[in-house]
N, C-alpha and C. Protein backbone atom coordinates (compact mmCIF):
# COMPACT_ATOMS: atom_id res chain seq x y z
N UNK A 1 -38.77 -64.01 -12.00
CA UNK A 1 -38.57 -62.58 -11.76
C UNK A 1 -39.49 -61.80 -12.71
N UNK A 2 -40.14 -60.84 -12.03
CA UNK A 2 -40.86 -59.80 -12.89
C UNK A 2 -40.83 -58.84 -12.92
N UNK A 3 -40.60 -58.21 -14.19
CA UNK A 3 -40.59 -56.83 -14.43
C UNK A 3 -40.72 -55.43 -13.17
N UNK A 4 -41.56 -55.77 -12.70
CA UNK A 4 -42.20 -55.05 -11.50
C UNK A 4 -40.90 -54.68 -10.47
N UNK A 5 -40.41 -56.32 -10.09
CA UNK A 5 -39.66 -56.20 -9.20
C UNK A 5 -38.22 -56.05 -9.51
N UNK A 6 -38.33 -55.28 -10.80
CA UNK A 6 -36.40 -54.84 -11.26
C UNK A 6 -37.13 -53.49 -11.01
N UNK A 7 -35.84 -52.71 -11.88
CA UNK A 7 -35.28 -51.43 -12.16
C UNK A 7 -34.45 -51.63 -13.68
N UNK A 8 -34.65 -50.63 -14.30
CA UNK A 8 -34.17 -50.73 -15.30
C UNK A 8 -32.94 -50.24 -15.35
N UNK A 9 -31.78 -50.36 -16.30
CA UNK A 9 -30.15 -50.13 -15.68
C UNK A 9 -30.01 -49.81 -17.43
N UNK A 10 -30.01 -49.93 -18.77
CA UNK A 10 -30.12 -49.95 -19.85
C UNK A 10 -30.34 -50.99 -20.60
N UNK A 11 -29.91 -50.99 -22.08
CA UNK A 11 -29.91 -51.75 -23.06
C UNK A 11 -28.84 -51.90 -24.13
N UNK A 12 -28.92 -53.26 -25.01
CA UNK A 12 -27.58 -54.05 -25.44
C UNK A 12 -27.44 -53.26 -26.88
N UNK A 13 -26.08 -51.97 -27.34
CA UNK A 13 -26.42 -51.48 -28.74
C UNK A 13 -26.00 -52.57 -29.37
N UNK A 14 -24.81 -53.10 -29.36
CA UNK A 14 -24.56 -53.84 -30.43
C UNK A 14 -23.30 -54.76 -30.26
N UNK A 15 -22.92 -55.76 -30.98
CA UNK A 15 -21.88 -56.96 -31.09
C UNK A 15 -20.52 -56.23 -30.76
N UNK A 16 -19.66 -56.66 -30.23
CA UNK A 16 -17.74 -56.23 -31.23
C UNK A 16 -17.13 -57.63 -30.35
N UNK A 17 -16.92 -57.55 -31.91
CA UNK A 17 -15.33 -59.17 -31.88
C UNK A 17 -16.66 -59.88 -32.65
N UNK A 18 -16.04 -60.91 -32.57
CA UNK A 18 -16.30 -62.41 -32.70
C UNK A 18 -16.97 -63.52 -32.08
N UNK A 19 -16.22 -63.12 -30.51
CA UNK A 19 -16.56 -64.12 -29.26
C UNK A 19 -17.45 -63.98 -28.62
N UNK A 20 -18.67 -62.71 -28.98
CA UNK A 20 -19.81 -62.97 -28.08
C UNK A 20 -19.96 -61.75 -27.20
N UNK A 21 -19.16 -60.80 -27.46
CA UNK A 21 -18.92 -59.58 -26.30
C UNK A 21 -19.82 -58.25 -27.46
N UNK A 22 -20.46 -57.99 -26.14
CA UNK A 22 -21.70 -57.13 -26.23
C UNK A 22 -21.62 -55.50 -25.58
N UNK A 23 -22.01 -54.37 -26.55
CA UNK A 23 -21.57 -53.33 -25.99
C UNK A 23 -23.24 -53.00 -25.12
N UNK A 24 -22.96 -52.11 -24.00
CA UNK A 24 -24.28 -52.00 -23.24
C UNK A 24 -23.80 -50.30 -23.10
N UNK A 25 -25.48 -49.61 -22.94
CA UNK A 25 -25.57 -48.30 -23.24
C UNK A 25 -26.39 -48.10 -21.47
N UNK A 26 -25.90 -47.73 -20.39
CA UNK A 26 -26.39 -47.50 -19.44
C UNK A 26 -27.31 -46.45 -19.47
N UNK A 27 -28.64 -46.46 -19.01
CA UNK A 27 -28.91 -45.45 -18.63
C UNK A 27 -29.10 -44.95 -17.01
N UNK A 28 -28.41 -45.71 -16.21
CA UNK A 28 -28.70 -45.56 -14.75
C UNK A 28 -28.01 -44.60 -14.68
N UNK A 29 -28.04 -43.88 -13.95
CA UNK A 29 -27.08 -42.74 -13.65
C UNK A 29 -25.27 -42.60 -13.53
N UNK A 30 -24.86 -43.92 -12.45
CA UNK A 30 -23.50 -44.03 -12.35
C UNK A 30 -23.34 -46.50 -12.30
N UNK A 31 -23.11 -46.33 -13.61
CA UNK A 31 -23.06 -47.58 -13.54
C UNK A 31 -22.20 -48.32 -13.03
N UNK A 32 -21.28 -47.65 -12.57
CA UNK A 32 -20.36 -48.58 -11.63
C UNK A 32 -20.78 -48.95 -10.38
N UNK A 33 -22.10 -47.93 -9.63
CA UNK A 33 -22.34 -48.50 -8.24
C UNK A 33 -23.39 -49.76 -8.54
N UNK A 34 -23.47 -50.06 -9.79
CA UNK A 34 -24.33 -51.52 -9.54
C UNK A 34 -23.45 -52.32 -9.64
N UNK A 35 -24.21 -53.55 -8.92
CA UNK A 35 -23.49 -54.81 -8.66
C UNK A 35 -23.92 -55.53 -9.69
N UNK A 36 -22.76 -56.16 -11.11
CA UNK A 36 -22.91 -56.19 -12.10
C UNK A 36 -22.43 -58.42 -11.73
N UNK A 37 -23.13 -59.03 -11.04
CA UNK A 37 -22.52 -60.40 -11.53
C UNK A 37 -23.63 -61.28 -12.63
N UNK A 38 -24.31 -60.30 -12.30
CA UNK A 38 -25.88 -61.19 -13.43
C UNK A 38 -26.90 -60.15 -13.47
N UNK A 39 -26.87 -60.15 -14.95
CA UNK A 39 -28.57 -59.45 -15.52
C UNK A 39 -29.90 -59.59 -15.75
N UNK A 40 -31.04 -58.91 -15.79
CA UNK A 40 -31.95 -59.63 -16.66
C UNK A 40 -32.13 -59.07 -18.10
N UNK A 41 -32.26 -59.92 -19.03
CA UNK A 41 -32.80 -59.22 -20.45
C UNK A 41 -33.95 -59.34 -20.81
N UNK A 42 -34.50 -58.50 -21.18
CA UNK A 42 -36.32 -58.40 -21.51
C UNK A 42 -36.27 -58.84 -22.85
N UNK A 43 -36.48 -60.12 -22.77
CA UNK A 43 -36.74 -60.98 -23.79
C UNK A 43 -38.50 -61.97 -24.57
N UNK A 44 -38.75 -61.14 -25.30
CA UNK A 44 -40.45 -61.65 -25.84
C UNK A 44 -41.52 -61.52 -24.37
N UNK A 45 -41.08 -60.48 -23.77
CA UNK A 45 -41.96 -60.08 -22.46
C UNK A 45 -41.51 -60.55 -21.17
N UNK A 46 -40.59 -61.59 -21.39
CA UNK A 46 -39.77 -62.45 -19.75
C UNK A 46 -38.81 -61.77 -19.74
N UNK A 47 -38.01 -62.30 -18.21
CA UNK A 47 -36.82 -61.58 -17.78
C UNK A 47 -36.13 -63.07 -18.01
N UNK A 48 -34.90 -62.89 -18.93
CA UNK A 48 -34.37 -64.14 -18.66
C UNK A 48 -32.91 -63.47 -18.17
N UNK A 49 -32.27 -64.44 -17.45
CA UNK A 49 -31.14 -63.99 -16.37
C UNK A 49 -30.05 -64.44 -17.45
N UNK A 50 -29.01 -63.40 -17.60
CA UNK A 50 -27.70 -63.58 -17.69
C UNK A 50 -26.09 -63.66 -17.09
N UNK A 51 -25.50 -64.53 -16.70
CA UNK A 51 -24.29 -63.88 -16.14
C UNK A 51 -23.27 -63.66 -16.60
N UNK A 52 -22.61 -62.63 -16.36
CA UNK A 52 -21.06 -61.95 -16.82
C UNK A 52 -20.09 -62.62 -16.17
N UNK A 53 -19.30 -62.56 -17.57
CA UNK A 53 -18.34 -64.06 -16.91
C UNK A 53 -17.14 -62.35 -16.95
N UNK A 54 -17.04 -60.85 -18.05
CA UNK A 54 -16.34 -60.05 -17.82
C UNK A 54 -17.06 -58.88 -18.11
N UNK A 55 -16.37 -57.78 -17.38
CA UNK A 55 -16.71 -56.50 -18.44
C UNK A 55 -15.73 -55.49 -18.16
N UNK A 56 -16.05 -54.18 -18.81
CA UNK A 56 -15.27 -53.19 -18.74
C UNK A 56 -16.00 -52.52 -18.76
N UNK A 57 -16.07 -51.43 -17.85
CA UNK A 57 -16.93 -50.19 -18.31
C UNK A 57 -16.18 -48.86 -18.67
N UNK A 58 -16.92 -48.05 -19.75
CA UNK A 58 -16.36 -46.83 -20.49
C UNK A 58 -16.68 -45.49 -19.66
N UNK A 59 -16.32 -44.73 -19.79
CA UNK A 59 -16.64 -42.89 -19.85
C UNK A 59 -17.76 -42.49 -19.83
N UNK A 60 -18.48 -42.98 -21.01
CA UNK A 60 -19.45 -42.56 -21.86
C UNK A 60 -20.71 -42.93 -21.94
N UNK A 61 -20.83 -43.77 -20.04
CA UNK A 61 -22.29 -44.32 -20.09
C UNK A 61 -22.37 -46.46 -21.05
N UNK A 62 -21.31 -46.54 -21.24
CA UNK A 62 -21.10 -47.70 -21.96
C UNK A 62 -20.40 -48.71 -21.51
N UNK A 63 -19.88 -49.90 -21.59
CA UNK A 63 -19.87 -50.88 -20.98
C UNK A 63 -19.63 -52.21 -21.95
N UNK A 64 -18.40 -52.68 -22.21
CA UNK A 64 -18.28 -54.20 -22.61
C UNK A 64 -18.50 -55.20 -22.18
N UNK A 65 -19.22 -56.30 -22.66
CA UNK A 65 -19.51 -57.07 -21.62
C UNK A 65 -19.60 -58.85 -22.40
N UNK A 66 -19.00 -59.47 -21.68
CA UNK A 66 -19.04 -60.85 -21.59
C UNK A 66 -19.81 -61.75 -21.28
N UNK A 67 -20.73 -62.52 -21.74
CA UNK A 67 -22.03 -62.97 -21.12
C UNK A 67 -21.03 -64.69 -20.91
N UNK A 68 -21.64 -65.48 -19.81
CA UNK A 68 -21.86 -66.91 -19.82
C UNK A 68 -22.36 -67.42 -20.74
N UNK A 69 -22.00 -68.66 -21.78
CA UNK A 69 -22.84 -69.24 -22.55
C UNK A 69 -22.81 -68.02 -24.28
N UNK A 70 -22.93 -67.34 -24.34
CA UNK A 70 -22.57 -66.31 -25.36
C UNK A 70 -21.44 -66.31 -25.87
N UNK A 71 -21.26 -67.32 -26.77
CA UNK A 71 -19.07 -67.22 -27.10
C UNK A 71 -19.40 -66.88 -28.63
N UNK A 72 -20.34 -66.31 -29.20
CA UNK A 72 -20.44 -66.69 -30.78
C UNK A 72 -21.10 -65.19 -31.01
N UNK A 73 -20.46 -64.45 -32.41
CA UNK A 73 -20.78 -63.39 -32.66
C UNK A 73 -22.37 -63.62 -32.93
N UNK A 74 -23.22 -65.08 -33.46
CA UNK A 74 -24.33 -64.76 -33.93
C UNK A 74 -25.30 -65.38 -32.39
N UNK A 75 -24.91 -65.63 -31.92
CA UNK A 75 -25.34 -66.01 -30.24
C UNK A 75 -25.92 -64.37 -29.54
N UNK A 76 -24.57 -63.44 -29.58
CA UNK A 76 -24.32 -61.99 -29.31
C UNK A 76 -25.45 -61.41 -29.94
N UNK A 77 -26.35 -61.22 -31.10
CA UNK A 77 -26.76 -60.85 -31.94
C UNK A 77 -28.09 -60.30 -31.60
N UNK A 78 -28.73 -62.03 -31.24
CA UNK A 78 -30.07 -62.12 -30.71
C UNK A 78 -30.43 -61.29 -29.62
N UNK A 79 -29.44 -60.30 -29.08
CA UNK A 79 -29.26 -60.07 -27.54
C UNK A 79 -29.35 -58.29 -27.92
N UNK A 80 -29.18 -57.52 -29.21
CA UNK A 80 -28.89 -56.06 -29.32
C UNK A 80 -30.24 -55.75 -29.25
N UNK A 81 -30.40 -54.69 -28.70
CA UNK A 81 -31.69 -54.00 -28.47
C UNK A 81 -32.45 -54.48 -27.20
N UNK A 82 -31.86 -55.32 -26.84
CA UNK A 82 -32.33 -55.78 -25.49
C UNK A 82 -32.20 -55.33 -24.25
N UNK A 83 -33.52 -54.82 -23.57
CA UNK A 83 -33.21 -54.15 -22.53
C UNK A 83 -33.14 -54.76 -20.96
N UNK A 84 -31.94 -54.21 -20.33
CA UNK A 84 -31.40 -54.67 -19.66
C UNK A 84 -32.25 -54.72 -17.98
N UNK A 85 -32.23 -55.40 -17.00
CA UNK A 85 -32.80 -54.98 -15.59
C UNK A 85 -32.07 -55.94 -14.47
N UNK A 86 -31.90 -55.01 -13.65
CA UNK A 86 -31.34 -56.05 -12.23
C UNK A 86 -32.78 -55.63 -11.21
N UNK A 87 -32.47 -56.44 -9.98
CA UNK A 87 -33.84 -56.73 -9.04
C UNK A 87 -33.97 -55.56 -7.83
N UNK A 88 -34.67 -55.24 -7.89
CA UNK A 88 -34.49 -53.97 -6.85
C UNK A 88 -34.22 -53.95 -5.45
N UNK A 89 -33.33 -55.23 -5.49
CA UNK A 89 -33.13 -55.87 -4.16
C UNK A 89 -31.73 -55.31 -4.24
N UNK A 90 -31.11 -55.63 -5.29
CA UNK A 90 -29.45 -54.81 -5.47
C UNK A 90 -29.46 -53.46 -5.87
N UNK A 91 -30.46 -52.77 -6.10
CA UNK A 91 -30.28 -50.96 -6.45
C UNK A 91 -29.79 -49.88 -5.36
N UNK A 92 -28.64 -49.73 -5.43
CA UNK A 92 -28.02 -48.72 -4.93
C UNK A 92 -28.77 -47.91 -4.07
N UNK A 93 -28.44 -47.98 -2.56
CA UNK A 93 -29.08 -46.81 -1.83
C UNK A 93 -28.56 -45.64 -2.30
N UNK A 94 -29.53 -44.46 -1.95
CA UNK A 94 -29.15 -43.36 -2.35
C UNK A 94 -29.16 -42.53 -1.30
N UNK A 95 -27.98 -41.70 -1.19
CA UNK A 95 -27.90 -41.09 0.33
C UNK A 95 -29.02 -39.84 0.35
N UNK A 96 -29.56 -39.50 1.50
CA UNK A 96 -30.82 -38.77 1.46
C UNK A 96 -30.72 -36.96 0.98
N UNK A 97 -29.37 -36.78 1.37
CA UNK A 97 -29.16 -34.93 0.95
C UNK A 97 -28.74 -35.03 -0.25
N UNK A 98 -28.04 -35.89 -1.08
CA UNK A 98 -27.59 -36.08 -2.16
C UNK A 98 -28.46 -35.27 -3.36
N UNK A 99 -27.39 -34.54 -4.28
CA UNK A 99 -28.81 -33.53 -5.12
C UNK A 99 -28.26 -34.34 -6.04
N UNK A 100 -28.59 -34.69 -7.23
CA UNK A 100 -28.63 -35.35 -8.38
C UNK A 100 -28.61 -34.19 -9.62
N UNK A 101 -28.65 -34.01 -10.48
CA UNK A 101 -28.77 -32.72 -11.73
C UNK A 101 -29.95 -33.54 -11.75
N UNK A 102 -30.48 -34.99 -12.24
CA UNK A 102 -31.69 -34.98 -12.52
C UNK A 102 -32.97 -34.80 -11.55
N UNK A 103 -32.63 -34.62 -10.13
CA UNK A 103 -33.34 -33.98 -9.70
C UNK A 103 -34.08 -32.54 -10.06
N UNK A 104 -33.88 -31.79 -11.08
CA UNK A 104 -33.91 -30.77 -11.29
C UNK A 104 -35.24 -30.70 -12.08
N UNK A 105 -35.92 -31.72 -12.31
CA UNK A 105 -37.10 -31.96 -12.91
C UNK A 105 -37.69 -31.24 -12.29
N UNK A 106 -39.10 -30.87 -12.70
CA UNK A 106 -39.92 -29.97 -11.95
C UNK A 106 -39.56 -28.67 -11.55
N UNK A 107 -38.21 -28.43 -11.51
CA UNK A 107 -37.81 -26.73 -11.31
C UNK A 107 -38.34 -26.06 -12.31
N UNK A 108 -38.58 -24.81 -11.95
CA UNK A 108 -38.70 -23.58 -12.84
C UNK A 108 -37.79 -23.07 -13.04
N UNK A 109 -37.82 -22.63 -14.33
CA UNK A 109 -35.71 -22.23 -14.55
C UNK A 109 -36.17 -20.78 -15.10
N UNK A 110 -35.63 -19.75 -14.74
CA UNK A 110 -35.52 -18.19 -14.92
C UNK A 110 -34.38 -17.98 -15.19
N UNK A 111 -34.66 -17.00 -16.38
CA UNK A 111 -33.23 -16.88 -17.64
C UNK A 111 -33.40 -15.52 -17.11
N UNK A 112 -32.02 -15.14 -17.42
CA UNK A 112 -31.26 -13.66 -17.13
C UNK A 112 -31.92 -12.93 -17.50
N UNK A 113 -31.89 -13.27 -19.57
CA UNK A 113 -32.67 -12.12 -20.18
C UNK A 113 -34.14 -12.28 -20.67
N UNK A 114 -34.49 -13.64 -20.56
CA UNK A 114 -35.97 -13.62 -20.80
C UNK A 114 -37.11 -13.94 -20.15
N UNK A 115 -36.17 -13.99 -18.61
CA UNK A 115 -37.20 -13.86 -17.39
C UNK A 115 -37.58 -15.58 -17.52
N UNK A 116 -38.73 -15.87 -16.56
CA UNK A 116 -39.69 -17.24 -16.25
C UNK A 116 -39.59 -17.93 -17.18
N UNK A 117 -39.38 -19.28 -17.62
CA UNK A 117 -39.74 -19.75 -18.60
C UNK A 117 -40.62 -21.23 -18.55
N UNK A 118 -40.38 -21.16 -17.70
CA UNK A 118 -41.64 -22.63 -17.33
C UNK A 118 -40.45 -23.61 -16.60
N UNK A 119 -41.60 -25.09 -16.04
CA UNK A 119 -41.33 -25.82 -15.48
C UNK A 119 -40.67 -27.14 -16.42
N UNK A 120 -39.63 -27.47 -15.91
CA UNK A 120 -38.27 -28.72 -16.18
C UNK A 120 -39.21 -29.98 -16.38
N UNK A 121 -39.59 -30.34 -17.87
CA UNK A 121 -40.73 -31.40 -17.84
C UNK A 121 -40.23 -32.82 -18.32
N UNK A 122 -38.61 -32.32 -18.56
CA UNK A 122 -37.91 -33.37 -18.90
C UNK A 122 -36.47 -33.26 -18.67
N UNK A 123 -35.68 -34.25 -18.47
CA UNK A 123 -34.37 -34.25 -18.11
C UNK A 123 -33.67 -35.40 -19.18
N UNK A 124 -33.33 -35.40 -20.38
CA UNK A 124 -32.35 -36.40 -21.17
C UNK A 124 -31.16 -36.62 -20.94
N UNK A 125 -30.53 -37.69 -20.72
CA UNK A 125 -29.26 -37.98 -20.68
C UNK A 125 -28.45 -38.51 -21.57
N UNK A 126 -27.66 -38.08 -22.20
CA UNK A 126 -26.64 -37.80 -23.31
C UNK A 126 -25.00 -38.45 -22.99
N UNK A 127 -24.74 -38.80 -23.74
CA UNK A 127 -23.06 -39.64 -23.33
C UNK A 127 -22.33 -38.49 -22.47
N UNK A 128 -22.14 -37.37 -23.64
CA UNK A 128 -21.74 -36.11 -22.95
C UNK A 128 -22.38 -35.30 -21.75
N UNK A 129 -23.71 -35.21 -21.75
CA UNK A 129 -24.07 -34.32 -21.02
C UNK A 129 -25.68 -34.59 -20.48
N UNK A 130 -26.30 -33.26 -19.21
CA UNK A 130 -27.52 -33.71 -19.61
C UNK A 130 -28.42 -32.50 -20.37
N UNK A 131 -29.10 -33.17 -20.66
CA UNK A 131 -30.17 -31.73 -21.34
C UNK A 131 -31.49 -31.48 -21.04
N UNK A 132 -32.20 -30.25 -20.50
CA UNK A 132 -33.30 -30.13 -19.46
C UNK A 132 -34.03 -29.54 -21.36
N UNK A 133 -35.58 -29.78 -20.80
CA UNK A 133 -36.64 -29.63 -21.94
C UNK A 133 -37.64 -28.92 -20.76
N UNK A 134 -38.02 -27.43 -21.39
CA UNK A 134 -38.96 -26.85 -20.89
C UNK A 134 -40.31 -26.60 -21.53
N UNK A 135 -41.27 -26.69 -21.21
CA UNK A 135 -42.19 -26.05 -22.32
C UNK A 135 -42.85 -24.11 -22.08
N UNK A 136 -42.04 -23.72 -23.18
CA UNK A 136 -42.35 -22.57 -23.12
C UNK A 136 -43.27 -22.03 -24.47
N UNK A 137 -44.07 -21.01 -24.50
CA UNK A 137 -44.80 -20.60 -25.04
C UNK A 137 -45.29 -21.40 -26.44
N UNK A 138 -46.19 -22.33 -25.73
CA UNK A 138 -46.18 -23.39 -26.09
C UNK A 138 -45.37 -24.58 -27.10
N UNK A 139 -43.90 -24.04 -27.14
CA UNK A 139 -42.98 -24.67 -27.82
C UNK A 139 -41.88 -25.69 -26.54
N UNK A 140 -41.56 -26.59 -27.32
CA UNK A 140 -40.56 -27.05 -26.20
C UNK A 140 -39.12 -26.70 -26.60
N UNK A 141 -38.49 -25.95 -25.44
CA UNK A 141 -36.94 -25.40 -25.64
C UNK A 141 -36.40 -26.44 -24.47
N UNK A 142 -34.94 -26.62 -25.00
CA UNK A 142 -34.09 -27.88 -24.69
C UNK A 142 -32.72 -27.07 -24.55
N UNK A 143 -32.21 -27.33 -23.65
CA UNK A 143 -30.76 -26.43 -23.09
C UNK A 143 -29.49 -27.57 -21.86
N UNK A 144 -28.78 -27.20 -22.37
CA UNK A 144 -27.52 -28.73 -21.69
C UNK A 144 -27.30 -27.67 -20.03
N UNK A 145 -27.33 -28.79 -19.62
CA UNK A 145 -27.01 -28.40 -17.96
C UNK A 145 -25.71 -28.51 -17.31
N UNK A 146 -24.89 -27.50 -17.86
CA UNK A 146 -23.54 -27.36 -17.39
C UNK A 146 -23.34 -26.10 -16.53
N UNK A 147 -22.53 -26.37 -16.02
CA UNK A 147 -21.96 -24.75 -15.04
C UNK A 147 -21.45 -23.92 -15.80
N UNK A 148 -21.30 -24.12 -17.13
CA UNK A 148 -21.55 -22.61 -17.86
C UNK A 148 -22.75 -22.00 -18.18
N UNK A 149 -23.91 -22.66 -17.91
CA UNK A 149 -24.98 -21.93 -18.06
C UNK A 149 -25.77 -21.97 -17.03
N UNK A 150 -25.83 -22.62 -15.86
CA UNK A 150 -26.35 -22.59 -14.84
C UNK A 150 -25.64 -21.48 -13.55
N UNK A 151 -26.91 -20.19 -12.95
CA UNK A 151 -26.14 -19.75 -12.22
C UNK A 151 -26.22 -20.01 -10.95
N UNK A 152 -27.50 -20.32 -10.64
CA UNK A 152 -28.07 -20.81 -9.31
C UNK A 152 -28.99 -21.72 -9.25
N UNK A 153 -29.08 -22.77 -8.46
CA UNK A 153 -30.01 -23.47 -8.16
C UNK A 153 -30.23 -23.33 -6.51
N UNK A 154 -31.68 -23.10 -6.34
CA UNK A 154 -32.62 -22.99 -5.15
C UNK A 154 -33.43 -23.61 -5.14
N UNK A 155 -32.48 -24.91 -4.38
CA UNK A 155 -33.68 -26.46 -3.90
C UNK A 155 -34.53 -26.17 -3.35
N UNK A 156 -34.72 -25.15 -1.96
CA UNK A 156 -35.90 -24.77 -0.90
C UNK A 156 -36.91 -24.31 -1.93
N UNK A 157 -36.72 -23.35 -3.18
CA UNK A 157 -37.99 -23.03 -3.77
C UNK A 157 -38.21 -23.90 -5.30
N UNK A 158 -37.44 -24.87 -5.40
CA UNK A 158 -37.39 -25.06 -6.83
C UNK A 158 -37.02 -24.20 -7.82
N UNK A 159 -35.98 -23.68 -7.72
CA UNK A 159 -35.56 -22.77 -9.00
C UNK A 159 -34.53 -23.14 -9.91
N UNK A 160 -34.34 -22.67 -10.89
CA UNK A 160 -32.91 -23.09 -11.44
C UNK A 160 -33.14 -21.68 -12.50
N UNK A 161 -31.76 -20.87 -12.14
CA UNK A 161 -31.48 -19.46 -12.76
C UNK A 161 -30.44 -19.80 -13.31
N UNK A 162 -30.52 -19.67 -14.97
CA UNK A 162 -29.50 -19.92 -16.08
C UNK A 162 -29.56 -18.79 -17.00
N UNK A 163 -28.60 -18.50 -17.64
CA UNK A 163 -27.80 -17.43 -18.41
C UNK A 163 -28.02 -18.20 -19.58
N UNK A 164 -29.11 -18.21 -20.78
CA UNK A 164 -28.84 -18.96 -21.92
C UNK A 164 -28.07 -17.88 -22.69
N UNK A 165 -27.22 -18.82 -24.16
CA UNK A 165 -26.60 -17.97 -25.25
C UNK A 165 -28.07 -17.51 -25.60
N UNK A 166 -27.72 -16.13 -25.98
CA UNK A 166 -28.23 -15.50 -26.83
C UNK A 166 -28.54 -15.86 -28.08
N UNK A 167 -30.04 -16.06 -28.85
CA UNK A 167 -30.70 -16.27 -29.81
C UNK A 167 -31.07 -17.83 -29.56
N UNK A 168 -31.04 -18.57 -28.49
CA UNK A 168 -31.64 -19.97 -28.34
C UNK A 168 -32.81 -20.27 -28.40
N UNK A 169 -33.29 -19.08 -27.52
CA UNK A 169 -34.82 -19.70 -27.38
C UNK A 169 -35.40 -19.10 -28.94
N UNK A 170 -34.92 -18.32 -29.18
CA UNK A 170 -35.42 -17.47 -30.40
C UNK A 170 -35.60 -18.65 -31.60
N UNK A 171 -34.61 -19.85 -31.53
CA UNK A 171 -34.35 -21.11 -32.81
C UNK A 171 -35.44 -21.78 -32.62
N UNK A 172 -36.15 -21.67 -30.85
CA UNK A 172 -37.01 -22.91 -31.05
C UNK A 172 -38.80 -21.98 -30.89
N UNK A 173 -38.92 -20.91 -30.69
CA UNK A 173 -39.61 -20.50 -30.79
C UNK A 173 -40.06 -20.10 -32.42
N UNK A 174 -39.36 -19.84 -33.13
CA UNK A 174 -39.31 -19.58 -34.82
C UNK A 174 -39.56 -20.89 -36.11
N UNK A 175 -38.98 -22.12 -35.28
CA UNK A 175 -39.38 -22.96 -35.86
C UNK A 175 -40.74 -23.80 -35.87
């Protein structure tokens, strides 16, 4: 298997217990619609395959997990920082009207009070939340994408009209 022909799904933060169980930091969007019976780990440039004998997944983008063959906290070890991939043969169709928040890349987002501010050149995803990065006057301003600050989005033109708090852009423009 090669790189090429995965998708990336996340990577391993770190050990808990004893027996070999490994916490995983998703970055796919909704990790429960993957089909979780075996991984790959990007290991010294190869994909080597793992299978889950259990797991649990969290809230928070996170995920316990039980490997085959892995029963030993220093077994577990070799494995943190390791990033994770399944084959793009199992990646979740995605239904075609479906809007995503990270679709929102590339919008132009227009603030209440400071008018245009440029185009969505980044979208981060956060345990809690997500957070859009614009580049404005030649600084980059960064703002969380919740329905308290979002008032409209207009897919037909690419827009996204948000209400920032007052004095935000002012923190990143000053610094």
């Amino acid at each position: 298997m090669k790189i090429e022909d995965c998708f990336y799904i996340g990577y391993i933060t770190k050990t808990k217990g004893l027996k070999g169980e490994v916490q995983v930091y998703f970055e796919y969007d909704v990790p429960a619609d993957l089909p979780l019976d075996s991984v790959f780990a990007e290991i010294n440039g190869k994909l080597v395959p793992f299978f889950i004998s259990t797991y649990k997944l969290q809230n928070n983008q996170t995920g316990n997990f039980y490997f085959d063959d892995i029963d030993t906290i220093e077994k577990a070890q070799t494995l943190i920082r390791k990033k994770l991939y399944l084959p793009n043969s199992l990646k979740p169709v995605r239904i075609d009207d479906e809007f995503l928040i990270t679709d929102l890349k590339g919008f132009i987002v227009h603030d209440e009070t400071a008018g245009e501010l440029g185009e969505i050149i980044e979208i981060h995803e956060y345990p809690q939340q997500f957070v859009a990065v614009v580049s404005y006057k030649f600084k980059e301003i960064m703002f969380p994408l919740n329905d308290d600050l979002i008032l409209e989005i207009d897919e037909e033109n690419g827009i996204l009209k948000v209400d920032l708090p007052e004095g935000l852009i002012d923190l990143y423009l000053e610094a």
